[in-house]
C-alpha atoms as a PDB file:
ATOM      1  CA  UNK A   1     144.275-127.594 -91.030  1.00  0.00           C
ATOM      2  CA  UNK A   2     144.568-129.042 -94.342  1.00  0.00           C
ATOM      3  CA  UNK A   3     145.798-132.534 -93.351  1.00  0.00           C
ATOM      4  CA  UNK A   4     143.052-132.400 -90.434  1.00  0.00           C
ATOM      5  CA  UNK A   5     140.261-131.537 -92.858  1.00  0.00           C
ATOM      6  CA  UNK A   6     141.168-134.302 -95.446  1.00  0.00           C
ATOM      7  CA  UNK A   7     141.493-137.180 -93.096  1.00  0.00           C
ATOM      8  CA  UNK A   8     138.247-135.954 -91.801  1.00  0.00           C
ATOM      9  CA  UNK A   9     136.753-135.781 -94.780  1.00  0.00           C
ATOM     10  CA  UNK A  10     138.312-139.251 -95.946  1.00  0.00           C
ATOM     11  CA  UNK A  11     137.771-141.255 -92.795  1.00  0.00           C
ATOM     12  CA  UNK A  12     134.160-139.670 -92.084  1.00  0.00           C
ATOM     13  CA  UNK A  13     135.167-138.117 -88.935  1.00  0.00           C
ATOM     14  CA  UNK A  14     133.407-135.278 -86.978  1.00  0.00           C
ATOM     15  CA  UNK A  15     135.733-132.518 -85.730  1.00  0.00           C
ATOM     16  CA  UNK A  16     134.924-129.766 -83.747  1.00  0.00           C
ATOM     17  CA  UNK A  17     137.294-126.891 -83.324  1.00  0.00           C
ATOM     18  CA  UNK A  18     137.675-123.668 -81.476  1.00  0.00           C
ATOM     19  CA  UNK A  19     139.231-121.509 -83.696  1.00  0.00           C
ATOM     20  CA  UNK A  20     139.284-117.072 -83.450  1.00  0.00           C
ATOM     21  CA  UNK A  21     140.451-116.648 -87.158  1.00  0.00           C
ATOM     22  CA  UNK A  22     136.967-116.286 -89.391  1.00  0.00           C
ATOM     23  CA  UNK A  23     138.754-116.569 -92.305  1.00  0.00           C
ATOM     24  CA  UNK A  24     140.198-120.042 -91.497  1.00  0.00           C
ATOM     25  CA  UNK A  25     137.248-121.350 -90.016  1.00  0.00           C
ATOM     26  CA  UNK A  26     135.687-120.087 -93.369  1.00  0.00           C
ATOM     27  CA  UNK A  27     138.593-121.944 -95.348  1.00  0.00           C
ATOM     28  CA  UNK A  28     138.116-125.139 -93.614  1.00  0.00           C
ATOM     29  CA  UNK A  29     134.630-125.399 -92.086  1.00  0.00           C
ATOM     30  CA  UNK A  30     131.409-126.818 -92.983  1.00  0.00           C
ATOM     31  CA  UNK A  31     129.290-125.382 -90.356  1.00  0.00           C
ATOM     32  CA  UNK A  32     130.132-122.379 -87.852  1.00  0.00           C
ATOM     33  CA  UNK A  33     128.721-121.657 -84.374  1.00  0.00           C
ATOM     34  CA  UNK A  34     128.950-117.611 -83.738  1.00  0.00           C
ATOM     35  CA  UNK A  35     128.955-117.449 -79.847  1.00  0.00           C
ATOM     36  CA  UNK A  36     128.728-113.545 -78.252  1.00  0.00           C
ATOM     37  CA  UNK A  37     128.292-113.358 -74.526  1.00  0.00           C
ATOM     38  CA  UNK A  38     127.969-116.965 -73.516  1.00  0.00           C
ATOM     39  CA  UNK A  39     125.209-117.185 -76.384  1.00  0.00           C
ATOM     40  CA  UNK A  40     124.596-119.090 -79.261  1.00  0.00           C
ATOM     41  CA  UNK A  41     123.853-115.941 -81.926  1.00  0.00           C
ATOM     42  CA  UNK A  42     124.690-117.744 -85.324  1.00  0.00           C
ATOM     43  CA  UNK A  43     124.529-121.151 -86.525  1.00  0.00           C
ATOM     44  CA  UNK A  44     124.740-122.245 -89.845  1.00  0.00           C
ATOM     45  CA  UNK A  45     126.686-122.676 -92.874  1.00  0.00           C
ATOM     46  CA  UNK A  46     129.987-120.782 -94.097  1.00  0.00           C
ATOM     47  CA  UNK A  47     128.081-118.885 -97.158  1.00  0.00           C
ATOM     48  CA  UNK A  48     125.653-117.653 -94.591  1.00  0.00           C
ATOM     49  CA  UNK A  49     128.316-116.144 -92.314  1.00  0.00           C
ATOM     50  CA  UNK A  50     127.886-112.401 -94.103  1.00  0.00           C
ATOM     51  CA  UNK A  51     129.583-109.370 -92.696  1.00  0.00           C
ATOM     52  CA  UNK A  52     126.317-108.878 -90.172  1.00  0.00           C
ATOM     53  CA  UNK A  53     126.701-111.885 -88.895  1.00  0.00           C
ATOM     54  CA  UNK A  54     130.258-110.908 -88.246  1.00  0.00           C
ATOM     55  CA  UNK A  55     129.258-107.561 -86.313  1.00  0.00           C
ATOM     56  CA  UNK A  56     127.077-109.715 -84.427  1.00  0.00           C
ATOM     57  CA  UNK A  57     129.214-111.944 -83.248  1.00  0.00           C
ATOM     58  CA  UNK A  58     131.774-109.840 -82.521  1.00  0.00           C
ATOM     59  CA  UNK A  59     130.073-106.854 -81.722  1.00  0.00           C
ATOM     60  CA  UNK A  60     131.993-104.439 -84.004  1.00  0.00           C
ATOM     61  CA  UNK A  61     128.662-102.062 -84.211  1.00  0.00           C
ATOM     62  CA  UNK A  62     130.184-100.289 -81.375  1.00  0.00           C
ATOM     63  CA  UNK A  63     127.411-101.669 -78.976  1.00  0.00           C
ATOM     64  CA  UNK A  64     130.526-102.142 -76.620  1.00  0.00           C
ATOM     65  CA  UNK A  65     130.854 -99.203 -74.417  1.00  0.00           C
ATOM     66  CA  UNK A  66     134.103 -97.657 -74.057  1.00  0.00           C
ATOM     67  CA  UNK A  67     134.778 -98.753 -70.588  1.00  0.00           C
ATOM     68  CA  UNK A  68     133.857-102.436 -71.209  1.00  0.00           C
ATOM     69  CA  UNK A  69     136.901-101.882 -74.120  1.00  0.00           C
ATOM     70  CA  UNK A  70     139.002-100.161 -71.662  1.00  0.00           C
ATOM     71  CA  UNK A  71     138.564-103.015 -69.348  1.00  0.00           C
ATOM     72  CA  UNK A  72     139.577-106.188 -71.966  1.00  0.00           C
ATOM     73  CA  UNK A  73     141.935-108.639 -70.167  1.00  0.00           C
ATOM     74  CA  UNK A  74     144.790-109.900 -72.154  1.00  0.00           C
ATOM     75  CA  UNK A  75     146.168-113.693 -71.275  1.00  0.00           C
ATOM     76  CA  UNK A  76     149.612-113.797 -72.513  1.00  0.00           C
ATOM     77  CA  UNK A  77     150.641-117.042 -71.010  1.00  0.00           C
ATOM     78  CA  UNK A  78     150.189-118.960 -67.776  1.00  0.00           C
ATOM     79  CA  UNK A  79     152.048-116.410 -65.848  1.00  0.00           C
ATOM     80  CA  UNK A  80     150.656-113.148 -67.535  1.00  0.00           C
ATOM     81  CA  UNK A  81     148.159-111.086 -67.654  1.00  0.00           C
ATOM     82  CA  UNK A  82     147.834-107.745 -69.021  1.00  0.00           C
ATOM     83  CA  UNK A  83     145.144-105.570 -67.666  1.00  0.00           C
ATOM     84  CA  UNK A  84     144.287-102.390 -70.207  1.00  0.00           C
ATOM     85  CA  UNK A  85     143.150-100.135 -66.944  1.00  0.00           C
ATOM     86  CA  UNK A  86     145.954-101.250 -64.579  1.00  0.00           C
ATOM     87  CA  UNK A  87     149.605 -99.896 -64.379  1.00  0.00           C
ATOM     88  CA  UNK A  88     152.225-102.391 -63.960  1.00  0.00           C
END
């Protein structure tokens, strides 16, 4: 991410990455997009991304019903998938 982020930088070169870690996004970004539900709920820069942001993106204010949680798929690799409710 380093190397990425100084040629970047150096060469004046847009990059646009999908990345689940906040706190290297927050390391290396400029600007974050917060996307919950196939929506758009936070855009803006890394000082603005605040711990309510955070809930909001990834909905840890328990708005998530139990069986949605229960229900989380789990893509190990190609050939796997875990399902939480199903025995194996």
């Amino acid at each position: 991410m380093e190397l990425l982020t100084e040629i970047a930088r150096e060469d004046d070169i847009p990059v646009l990455i999908n990345i689940h870690e906040v706190n290297l996004a927050e390391q290396f970004a400029d600007r974050i997009l917060g996307l919950s539900d196939g929506g758009l709920v936070f855009e803006g820069s890394t000082d603005e991304l605040d711990e309510s942001v955070k809930n909001k993106i990834y909905r840890s204010d328990n708005s998530q019903d139990q069986d949605d949680i229960s229900n989380d798929k789990t893509v190990v690799d190609e050939s796997t998938e875990i399902e939480s409710n199903v025995e194996l």
